[in-house]
PDB file of N, CA and C in Angstrom:
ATOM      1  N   UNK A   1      -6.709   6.785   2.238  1.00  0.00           N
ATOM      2  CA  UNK A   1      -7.706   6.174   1.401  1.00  0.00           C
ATOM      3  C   UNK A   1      -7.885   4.716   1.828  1.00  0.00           C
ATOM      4  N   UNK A   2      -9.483   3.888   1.813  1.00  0.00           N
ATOM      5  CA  UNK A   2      -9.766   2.240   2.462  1.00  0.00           C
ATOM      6  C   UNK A   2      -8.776   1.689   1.120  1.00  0.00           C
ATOM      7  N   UNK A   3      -8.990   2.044   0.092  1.00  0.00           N
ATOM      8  CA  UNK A   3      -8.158   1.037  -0.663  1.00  0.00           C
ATOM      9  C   UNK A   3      -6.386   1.033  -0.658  1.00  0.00           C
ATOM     10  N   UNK A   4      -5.683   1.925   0.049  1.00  0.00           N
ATOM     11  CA  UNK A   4      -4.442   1.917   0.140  1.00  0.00           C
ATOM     12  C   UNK A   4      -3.909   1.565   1.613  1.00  0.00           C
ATOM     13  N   UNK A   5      -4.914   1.725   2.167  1.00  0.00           N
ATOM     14  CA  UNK A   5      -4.470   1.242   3.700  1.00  0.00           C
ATOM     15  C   UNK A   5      -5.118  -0.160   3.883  1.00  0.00           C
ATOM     16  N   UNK A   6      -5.598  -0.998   3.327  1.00  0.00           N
ATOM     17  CA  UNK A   6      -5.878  -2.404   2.975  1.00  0.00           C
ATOM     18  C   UNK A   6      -4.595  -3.063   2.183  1.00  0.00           C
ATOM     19  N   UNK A   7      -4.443  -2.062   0.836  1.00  0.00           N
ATOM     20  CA  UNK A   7      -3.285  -2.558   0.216  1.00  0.00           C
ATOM     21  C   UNK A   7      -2.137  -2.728   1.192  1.00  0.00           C
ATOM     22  N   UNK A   8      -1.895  -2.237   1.906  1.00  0.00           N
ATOM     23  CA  UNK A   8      -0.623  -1.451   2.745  1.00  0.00           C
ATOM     24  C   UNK A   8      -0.828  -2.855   3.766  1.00  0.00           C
ATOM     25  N   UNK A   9      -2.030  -2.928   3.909  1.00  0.00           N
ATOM     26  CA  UNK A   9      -2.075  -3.682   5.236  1.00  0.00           C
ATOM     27  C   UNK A   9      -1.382  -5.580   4.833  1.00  0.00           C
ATOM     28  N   UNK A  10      -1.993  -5.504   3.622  1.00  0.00           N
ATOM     29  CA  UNK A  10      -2.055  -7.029   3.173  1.00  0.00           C
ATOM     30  C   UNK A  10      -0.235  -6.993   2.387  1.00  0.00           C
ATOM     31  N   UNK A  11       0.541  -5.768   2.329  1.00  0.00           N
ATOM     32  CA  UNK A  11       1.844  -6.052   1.960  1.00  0.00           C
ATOM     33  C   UNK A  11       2.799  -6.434   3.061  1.00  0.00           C
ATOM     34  N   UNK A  12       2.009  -5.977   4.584  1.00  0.00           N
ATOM     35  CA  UNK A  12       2.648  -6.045   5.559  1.00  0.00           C
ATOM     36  C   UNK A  12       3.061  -7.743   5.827  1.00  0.00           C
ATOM     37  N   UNK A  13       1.855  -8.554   5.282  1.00  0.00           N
ATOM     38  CA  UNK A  13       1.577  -9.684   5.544  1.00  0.00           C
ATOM     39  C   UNK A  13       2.485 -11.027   4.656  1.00  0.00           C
ATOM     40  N   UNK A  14       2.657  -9.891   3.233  1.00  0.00           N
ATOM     41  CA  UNK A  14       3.655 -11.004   2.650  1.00  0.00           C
ATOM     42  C   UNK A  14       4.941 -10.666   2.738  1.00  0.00           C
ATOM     43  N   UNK A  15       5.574 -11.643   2.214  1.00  0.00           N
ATOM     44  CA  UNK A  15       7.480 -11.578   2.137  1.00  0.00           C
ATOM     45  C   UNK A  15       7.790 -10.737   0.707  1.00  0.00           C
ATOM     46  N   UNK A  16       7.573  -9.385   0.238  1.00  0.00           N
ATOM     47  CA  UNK A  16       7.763  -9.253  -0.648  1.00  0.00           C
ATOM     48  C   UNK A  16       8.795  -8.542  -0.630  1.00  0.00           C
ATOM     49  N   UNK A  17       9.652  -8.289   0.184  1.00  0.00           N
ATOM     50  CA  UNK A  17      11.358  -8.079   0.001  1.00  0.00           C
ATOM     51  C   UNK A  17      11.961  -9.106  -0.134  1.00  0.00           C
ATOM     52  N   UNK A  18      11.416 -10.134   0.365  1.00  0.00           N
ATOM     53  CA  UNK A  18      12.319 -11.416   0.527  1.00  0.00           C
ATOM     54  C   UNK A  18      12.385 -11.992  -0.965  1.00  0.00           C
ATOM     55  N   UNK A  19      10.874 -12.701  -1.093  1.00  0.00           N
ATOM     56  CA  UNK A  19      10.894 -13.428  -2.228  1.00  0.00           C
ATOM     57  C   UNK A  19      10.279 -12.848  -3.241  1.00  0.00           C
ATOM     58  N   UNK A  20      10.460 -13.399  -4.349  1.00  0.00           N
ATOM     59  CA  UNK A  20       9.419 -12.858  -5.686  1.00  0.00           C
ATOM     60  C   UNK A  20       8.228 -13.463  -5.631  1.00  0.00           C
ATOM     61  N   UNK A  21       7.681 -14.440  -4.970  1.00  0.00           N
ATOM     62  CA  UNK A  21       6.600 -14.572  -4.905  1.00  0.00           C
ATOM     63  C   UNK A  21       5.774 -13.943  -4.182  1.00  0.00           C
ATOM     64  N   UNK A  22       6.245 -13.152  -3.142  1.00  0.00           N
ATOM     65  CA  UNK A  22       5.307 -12.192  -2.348  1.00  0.00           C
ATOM     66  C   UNK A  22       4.991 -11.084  -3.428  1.00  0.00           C
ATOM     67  N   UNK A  23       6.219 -10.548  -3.895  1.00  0.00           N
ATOM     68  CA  UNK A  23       6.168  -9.862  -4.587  1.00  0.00           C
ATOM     69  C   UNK A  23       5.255  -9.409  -6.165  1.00  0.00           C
ATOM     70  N   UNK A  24       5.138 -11.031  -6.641  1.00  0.00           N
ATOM     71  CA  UNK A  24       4.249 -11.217  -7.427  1.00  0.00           C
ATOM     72  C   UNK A  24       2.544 -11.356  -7.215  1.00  0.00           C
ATOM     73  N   UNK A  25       2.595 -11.261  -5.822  1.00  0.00           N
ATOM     74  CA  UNK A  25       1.252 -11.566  -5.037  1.00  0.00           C
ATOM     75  C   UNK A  25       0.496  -9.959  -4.905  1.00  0.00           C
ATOM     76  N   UNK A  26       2.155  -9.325  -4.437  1.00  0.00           N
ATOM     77  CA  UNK A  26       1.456  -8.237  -3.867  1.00  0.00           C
ATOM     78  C   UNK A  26       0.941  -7.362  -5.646  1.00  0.00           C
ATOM     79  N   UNK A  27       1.606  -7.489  -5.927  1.00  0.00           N
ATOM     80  CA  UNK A  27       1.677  -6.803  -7.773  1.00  0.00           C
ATOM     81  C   UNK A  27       0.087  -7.298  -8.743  1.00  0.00           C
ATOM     82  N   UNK A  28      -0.598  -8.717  -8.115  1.00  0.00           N
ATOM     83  CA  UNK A  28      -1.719  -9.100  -8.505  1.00  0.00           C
ATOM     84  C   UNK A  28      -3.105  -8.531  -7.678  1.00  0.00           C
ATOM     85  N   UNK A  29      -2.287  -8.314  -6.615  1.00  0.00           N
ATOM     86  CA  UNK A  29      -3.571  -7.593  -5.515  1.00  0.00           C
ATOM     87  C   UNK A  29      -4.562  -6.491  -6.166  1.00  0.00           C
ATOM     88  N   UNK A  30      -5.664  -6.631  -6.185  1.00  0.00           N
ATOM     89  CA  UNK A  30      -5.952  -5.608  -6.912  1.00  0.00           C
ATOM     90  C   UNK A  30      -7.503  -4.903  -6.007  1.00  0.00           C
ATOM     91  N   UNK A  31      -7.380  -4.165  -5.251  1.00  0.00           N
ATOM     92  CA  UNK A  31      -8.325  -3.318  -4.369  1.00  0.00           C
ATOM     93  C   UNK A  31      -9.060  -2.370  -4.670  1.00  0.00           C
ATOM     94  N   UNK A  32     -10.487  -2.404  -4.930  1.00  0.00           N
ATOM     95  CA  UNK A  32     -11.203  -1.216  -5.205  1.00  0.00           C
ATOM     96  C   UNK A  32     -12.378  -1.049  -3.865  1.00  0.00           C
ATOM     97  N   UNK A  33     -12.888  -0.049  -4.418  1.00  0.00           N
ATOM     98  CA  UNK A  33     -13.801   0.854  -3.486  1.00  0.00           C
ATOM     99  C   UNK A  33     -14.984   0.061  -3.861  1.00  0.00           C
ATOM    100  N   UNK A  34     -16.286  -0.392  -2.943  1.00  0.00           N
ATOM    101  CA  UNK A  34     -17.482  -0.671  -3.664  1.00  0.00           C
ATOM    102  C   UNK A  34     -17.516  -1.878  -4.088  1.00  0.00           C
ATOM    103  N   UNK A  35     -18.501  -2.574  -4.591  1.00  0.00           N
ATOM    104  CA  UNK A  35     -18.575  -3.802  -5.819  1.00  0.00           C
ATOM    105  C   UNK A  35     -18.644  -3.399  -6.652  1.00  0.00           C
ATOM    106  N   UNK A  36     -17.592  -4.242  -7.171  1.00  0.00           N
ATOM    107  CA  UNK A  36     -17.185  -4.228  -8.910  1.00  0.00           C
ATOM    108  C   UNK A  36     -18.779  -4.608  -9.536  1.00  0.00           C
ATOM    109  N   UNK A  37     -18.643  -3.924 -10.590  1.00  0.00           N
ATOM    110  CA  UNK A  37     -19.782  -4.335 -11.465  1.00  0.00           C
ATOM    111  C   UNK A  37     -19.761  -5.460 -11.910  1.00  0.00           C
ATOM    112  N   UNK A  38     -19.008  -6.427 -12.463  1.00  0.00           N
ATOM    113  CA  UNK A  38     -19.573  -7.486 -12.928  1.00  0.00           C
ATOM    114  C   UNK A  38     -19.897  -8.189 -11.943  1.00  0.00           C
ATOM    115  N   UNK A  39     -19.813  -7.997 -10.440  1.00  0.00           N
ATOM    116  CA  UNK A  39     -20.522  -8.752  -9.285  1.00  0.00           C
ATOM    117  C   UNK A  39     -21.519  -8.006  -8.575  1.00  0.00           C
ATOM    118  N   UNK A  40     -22.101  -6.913  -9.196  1.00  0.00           N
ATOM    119  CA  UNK A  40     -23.258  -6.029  -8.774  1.00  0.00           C
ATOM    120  C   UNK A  40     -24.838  -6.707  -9.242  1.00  0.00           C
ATOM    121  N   UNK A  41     -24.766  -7.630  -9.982  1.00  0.00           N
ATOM    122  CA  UNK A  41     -26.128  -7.689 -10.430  1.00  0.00           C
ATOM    123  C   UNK A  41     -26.528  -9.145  -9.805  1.00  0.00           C
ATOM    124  N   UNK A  42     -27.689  -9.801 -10.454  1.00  0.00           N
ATOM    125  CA  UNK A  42     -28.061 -10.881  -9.250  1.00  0.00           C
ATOM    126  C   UNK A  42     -27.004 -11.863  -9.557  1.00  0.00           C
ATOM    127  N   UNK A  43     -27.352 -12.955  -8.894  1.00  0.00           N
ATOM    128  CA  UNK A  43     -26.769 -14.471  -8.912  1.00  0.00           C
ATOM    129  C   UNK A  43     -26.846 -15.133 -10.201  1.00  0.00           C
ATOM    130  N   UNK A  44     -25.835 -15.623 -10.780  1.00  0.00           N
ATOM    131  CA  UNK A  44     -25.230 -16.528 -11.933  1.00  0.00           C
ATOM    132  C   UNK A  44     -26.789 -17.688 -11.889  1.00  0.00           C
ATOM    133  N   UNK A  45     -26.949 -17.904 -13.261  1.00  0.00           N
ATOM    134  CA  UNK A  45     -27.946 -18.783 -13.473  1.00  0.00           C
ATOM    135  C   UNK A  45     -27.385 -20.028 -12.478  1.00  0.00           C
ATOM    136  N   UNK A  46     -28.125 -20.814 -11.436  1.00  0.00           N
ATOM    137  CA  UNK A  46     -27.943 -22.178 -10.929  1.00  0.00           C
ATOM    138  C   UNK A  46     -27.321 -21.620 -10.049  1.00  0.00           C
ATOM    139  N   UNK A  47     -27.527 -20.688  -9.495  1.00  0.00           N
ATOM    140  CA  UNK A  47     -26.991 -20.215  -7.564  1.00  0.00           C
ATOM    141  C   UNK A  47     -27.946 -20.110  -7.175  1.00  0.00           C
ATOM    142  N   UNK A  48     -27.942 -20.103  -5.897  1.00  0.00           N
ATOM    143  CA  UNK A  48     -29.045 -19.558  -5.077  1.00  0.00           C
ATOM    144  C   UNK A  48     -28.351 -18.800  -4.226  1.00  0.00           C
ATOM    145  N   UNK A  49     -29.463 -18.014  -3.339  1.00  0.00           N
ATOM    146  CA  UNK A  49     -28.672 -17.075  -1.797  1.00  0.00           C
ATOM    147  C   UNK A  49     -28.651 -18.288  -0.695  1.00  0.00           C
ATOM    148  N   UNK A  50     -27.359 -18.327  -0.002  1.00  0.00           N
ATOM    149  CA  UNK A  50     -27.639 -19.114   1.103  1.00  0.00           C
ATOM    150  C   UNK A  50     -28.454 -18.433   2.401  1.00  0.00           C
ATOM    151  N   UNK A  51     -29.037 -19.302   3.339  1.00  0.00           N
ATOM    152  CA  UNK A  51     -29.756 -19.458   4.076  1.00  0.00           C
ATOM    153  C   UNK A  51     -28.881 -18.586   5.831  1.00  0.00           C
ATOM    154  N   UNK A  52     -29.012 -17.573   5.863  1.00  0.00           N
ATOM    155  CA  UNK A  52     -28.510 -16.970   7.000  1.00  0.00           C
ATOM    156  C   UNK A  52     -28.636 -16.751   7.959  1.00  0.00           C
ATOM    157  N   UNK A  53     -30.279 -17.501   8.586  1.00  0.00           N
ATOM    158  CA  UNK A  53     -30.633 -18.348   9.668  1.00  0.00           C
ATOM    159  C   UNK A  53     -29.412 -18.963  10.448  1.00  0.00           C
ATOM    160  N   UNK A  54     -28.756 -19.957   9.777  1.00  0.00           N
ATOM    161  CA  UNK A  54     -28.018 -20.937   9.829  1.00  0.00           C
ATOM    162  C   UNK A  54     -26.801 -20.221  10.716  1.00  0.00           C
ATOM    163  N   UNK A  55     -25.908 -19.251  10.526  1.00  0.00           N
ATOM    164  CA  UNK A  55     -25.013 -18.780  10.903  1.00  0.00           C
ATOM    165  C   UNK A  55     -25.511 -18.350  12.215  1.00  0.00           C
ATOM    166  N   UNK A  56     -24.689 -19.220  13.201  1.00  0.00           N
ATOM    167  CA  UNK A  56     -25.254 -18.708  14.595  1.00  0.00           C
ATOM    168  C   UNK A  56     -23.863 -17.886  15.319  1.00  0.00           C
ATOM    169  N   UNK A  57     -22.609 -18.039  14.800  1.00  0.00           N
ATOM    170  CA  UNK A  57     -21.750 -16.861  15.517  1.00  0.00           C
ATOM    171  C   UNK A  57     -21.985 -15.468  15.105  1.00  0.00           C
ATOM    172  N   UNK A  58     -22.355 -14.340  16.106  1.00  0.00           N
ATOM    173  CA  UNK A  58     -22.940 -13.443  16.641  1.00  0.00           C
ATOM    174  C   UNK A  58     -22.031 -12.342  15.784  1.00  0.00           C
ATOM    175  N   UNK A  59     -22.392 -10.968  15.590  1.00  0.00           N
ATOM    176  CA  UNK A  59     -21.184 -10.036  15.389  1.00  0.00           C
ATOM    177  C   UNK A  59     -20.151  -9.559  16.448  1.00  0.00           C
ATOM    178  N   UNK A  60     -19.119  -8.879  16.032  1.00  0.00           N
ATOM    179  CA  UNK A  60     -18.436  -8.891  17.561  1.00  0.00           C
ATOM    180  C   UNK A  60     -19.202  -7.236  17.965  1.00  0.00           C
ATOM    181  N   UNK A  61     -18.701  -7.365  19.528  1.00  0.00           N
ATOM    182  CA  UNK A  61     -19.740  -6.224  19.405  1.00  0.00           C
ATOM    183  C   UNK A  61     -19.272  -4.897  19.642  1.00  0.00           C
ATOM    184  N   UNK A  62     -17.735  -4.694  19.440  1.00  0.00           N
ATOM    185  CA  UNK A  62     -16.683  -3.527  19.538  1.00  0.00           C
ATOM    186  C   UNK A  62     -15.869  -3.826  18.013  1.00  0.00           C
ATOM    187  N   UNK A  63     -16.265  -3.087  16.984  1.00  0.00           N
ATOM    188  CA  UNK A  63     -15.200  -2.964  15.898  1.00  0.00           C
ATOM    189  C   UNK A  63     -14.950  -1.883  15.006  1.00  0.00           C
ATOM    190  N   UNK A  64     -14.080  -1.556  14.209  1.00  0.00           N
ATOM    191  CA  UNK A  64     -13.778  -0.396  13.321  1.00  0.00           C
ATOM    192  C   UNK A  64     -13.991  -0.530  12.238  1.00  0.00           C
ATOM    193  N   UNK A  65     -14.667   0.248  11.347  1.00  0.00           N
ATOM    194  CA  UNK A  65     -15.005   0.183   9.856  1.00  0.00           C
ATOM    195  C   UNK A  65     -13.650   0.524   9.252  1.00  0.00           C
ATOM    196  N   UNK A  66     -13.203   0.295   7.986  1.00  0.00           N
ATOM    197  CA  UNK A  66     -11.710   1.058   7.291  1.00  0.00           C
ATOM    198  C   UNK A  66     -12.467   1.856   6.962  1.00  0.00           C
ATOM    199  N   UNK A  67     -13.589   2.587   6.591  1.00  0.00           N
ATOM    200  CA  UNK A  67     -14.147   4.237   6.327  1.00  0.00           C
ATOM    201  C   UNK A  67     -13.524   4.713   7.625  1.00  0.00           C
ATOM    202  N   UNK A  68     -14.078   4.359   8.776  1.00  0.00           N
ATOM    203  CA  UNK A  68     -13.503   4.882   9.930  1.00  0.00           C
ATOM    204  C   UNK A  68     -12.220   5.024  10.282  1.00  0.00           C
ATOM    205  N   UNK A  69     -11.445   4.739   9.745  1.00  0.00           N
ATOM    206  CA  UNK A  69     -10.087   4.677   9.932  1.00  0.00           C
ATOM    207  C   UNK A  69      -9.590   6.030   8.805  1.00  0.00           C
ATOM    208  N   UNK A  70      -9.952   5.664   7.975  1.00  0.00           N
ATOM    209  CA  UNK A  70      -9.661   6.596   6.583  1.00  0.00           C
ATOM    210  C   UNK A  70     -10.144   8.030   7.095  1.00  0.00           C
ATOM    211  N   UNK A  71     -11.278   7.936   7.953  1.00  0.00           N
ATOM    212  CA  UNK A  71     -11.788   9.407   7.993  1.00  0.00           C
ATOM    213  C   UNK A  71     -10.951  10.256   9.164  1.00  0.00           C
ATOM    214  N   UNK A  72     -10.535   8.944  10.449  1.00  0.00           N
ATOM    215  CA  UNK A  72      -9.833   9.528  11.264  1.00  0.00           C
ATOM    216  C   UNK A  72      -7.883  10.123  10.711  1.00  0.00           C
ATOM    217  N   UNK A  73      -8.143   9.543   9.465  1.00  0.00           N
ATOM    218  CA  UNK A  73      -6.723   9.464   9.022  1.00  0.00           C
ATOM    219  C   UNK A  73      -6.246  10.959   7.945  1.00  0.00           C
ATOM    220  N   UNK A  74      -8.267  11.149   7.299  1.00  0.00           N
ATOM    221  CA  UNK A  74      -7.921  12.644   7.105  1.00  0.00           C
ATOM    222  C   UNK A  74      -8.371  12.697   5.578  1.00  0.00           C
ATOM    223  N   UNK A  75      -8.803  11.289   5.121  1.00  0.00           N
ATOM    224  CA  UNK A  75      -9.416  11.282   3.655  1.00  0.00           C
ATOM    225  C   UNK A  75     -10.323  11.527   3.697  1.00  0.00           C
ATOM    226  N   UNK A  76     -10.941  12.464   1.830  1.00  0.00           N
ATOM    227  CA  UNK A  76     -12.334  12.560   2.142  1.00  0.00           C
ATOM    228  C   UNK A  76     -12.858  11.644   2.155  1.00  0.00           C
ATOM    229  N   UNK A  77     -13.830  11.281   2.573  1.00  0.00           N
ATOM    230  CA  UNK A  77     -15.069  10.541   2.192  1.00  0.00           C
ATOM    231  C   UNK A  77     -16.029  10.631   1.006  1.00  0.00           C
ATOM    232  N   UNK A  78     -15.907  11.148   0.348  1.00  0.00           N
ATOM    233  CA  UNK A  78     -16.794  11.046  -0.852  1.00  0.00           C
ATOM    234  C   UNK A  78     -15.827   9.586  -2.032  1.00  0.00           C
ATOM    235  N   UNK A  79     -14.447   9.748  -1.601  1.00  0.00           N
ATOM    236  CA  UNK A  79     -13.974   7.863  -2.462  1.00  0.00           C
ATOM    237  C   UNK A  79     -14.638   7.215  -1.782  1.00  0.00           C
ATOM    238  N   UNK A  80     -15.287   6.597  -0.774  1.00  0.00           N
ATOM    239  CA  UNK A  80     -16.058   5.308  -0.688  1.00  0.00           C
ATOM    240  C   UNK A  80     -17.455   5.686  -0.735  1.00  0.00           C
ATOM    241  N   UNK A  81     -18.074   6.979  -0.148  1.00  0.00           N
ATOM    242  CA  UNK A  81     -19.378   6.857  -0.125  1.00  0.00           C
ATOM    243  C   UNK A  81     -20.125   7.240  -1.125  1.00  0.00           C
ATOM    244  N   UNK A  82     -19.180   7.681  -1.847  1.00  0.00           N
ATOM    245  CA  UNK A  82     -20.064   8.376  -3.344  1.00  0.00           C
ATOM    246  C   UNK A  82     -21.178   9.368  -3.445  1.00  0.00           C
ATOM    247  N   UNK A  83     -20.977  10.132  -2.238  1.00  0.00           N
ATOM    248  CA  UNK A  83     -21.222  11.298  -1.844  1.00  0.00           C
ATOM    249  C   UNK A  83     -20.551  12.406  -1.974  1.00  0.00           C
ATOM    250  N   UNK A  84     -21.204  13.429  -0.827  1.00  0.00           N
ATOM    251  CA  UNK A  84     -20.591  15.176  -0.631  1.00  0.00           C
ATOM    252  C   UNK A  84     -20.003  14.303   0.621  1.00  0.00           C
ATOM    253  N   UNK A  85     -18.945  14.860   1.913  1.00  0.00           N
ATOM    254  CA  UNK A  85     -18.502  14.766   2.992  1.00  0.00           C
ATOM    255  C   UNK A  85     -19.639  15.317   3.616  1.00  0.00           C
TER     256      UNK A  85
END
């Protein structure tokens, strides 16, 4: 599943055998599928969208989706796409 092999990935990253603060880090982590709804709808009164002109570093042009990983790994696909497979 993208949300347990993210989780998995980002425990690799802290000290949470070591210390309790990794530990408390990893225990706050909290990973879902999708955008959360209360960040699904437009922009907070007094935001705007920034300007994406501006960003001139390129995409890279060899990379892996975590769907792609998940699917080679044997999950369905209907947890992220909210589909049939």
């Amino acid at each position: 599943m993208p949300d347990m092999i993210l989780k998995r990935t980002v425990r690799g990253m802290l000290p949470y055998q070591r210390k309790s603060s990794g530990r408390r880090a990893l225990r706050n982590l909290r990973v879902e599928i999708g955008c959360p709804s209360h960040l699904a709808s437009d922009l907070p009164e007094g935001h705007v969208e920034g300007d994406a002109s501006k960003i001139r570093k390129s995409l890279p042009e060899s990379f892996v989706s975590l769907g792609d990983i998940s699917a080679s790994l044997g999950a369905p696909a209907h947890r992220w796409t909210g589909g049939e497979q």
